[in-house]
N, C-alpha and C. Protein backbone atom coordinates (compact mmCIF):
# COMPACT_ATOMS: atom_id res chain seq x y z
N UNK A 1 -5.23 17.34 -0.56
CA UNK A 1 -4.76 16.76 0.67
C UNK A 1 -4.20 15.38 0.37
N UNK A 2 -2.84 15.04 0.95
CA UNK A 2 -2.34 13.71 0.56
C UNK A 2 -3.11 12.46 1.59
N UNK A 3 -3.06 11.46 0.85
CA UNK A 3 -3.89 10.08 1.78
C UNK A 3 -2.66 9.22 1.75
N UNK A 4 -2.79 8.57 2.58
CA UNK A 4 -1.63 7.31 3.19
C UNK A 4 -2.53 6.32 3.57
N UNK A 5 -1.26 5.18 3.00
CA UNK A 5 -2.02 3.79 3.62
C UNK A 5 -0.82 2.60 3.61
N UNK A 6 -0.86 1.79 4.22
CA UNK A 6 -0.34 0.69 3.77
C UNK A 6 -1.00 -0.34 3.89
N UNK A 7 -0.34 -0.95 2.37
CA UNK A 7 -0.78 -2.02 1.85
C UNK A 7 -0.24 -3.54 2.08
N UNK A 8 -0.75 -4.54 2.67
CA UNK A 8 -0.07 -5.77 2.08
C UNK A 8 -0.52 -6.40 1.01
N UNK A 9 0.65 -6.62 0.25
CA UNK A 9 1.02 -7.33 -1.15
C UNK A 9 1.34 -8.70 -1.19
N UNK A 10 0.36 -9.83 -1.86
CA UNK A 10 0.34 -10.77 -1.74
C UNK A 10 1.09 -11.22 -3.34
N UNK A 11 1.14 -12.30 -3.96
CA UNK A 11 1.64 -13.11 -5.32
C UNK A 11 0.26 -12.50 -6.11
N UNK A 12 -1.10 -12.14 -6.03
CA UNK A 12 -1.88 -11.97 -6.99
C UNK A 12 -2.08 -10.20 -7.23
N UNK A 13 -1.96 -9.56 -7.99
CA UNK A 13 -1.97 -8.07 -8.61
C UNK A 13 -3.09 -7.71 -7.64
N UNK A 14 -2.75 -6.37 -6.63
CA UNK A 14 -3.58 -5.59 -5.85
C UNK A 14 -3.77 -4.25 -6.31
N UNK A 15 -4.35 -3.52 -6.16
CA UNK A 15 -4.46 -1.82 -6.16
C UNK A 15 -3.74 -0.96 -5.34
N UNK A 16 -2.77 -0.37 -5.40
CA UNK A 16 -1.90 0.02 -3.89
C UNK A 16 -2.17 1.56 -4.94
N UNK A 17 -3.04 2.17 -5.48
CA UNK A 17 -2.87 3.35 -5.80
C UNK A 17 -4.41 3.27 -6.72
N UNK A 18 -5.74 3.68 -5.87
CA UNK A 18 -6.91 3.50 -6.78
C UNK A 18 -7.05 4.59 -7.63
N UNK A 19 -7.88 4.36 -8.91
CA UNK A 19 -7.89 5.21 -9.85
C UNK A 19 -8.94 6.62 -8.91
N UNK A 20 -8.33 7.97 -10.27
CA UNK A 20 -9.06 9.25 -9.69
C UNK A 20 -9.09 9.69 -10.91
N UNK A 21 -10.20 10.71 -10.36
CA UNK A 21 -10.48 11.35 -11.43
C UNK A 21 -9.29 12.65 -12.12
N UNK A 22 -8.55 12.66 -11.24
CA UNK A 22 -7.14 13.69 -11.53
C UNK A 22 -5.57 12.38 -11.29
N UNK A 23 -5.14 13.37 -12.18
CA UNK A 23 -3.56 13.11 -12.02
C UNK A 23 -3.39 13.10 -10.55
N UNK A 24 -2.05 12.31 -10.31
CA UNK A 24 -1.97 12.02 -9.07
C UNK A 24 -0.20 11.59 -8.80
N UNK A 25 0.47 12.03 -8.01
CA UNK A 25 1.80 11.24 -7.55
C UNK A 25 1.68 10.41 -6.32
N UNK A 26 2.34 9.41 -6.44
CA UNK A 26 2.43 8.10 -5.54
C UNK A 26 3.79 8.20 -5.41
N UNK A 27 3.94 8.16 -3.96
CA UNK A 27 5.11 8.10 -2.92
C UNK A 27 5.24 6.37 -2.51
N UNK A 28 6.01 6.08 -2.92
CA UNK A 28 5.65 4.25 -2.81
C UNK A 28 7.43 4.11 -1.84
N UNK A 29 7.24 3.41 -0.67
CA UNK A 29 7.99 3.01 -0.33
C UNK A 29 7.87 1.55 0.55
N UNK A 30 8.63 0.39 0.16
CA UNK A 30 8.49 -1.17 0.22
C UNK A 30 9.47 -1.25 1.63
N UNK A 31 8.18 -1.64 2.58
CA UNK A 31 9.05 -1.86 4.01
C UNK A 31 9.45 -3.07 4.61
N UNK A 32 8.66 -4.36 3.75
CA UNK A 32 9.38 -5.21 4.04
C UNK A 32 8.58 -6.58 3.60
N UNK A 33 9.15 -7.81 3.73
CA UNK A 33 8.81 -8.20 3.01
C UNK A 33 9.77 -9.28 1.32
N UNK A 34 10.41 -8.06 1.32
CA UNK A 34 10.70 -8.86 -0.09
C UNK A 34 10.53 -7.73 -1.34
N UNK A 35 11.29 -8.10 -2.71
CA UNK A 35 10.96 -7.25 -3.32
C UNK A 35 9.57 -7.44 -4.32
N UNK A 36 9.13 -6.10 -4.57
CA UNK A 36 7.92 -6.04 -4.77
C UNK A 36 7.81 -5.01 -6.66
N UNK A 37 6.95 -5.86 -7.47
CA UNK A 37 6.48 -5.48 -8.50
C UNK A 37 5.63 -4.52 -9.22
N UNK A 38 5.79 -3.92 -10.03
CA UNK A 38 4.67 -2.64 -9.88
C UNK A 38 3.92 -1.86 -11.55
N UNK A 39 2.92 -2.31 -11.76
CA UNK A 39 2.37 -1.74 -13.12
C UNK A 39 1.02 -1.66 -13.10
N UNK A 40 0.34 -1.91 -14.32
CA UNK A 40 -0.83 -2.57 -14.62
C UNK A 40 -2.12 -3.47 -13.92
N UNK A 41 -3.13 -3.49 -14.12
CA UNK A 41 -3.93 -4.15 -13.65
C UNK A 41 -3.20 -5.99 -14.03
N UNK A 42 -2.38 -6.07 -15.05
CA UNK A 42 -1.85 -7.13 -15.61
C UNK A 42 -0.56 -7.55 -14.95
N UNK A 43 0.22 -7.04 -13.73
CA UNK A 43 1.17 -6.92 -13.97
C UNK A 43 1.67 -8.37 -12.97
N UNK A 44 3.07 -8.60 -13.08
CA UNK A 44 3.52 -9.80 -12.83
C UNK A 44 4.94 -9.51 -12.25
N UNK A 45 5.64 -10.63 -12.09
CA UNK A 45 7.22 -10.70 -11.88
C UNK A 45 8.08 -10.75 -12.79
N UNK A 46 7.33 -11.08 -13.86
CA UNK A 46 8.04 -10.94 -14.99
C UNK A 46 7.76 -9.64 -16.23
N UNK A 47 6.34 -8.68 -15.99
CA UNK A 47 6.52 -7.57 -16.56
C UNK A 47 6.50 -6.01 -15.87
N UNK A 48 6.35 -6.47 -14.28
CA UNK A 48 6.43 -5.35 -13.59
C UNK A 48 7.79 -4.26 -13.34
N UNK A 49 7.78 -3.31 -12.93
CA UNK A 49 9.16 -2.85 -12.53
C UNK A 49 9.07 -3.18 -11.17
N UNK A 50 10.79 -3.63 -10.68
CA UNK A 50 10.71 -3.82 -9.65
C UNK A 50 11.33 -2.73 -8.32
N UNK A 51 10.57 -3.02 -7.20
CA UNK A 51 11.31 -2.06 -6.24
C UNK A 51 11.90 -3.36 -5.06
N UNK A 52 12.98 -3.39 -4.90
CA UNK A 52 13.95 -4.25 -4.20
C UNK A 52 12.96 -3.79 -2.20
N UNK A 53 13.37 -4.44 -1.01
CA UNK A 53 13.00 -4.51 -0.08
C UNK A 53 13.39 -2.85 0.37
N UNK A 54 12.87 -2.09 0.80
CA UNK A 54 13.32 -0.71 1.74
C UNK A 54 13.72 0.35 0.94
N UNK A 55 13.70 -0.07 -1.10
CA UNK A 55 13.68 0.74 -1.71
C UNK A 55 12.66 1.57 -1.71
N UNK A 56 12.55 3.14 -2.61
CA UNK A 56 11.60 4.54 -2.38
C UNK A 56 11.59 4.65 -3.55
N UNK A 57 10.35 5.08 -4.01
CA UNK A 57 9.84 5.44 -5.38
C UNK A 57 8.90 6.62 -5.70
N UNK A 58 9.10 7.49 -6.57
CA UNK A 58 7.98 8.54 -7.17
C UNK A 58 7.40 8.10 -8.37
N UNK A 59 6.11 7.80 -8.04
CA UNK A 59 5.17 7.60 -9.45
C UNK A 59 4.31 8.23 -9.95
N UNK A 60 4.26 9.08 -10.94
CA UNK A 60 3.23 9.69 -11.84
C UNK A 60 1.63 8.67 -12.40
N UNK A 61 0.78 8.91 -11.44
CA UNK A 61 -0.09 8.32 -12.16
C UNK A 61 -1.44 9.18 -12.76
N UNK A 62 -1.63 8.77 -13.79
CA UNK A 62 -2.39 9.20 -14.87
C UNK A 62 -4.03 9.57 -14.51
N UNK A 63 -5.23 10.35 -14.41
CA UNK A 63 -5.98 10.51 -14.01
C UNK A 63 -6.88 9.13 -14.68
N UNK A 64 -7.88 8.72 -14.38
CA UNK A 64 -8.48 7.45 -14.65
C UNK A 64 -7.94 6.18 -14.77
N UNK A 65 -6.50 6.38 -14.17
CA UNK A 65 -5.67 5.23 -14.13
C UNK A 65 -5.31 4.40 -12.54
N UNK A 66 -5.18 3.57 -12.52
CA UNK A 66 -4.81 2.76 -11.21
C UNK A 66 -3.17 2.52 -10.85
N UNK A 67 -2.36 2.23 -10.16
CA UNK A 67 -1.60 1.46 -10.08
C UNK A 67 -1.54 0.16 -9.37
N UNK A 68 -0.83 -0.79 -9.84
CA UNK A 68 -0.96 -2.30 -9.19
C UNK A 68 0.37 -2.91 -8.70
N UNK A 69 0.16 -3.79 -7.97
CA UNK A 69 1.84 -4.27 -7.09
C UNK A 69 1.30 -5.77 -7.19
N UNK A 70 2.55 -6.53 -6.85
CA UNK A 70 2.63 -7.98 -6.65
C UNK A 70 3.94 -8.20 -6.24
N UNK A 71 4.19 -8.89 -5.48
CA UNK A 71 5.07 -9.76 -3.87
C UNK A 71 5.67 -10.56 -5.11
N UNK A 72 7.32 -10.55 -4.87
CA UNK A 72 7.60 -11.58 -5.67
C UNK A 72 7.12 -13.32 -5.11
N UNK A 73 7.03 -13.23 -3.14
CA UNK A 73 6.89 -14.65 -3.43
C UNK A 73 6.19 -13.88 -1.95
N UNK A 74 5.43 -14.87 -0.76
CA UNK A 74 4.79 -14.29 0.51
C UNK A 74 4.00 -13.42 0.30
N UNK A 75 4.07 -12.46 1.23
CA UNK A 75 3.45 -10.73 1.36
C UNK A 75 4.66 -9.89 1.48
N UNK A 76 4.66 -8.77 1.04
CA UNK A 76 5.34 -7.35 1.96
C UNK A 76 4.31 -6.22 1.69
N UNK A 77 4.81 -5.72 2.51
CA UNK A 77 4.04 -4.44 3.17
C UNK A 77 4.58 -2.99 2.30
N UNK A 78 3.46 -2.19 1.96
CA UNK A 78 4.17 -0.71 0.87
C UNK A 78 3.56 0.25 1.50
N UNK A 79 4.48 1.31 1.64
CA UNK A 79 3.74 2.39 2.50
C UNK A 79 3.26 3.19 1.19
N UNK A 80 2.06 3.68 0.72
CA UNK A 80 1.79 4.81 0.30
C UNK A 80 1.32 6.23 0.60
N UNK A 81 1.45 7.19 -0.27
CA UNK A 81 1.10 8.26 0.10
C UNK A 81 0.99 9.03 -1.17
N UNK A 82 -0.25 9.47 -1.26
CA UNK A 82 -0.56 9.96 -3.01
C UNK A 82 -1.09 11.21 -2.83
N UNK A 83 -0.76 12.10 -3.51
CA UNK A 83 -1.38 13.57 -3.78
C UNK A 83 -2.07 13.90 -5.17
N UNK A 84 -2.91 14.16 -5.29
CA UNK A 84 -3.60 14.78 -6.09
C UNK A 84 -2.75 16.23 -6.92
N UNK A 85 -2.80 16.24 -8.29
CA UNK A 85 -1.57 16.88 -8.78
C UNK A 85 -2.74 18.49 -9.22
């Protein structure tokens, strides 16, 4: 069953995709806000990938793995929606 949420994303690395025990796809779409960063428990403005404001994204994430976001500058807001693979 897929779960949804949205997140606000501040300047310090959040969880917008908590780890599971299975593989998982993340439906990531950035509604506003600003553009927004996306990796690692480590991740930054300078090593994240970025998703620009109202851009849509598919992410493969790894079973025992997390994904993390960070606001280039303020907050914006990310809609998720993750399924279990």
């Amino acid at each position: 069953m897929p779960t949804s949420a949205q997140v606000v994303v501040g300047t310090e690395a959040v969880v917008i995709v908590p780890e599971s025990d299975f593989d998982q796809t993340a439906l990531i779409h950035n509604l506003a806000g600003g553009a927004l960063y996306l990796g690692g428990p480590d991740v930054t403005t300078s090593n994240g990938y970025k998703i620009d404001n109202g851009d849509k994204l598919t992410v493969p994430v790894g079973d025992h793995e997390a994904l993390y976001a960070v606001a280039a500058s303020g907050t914006t807001t990310v809609a998720v929606l993750t399924q279990i693979n």
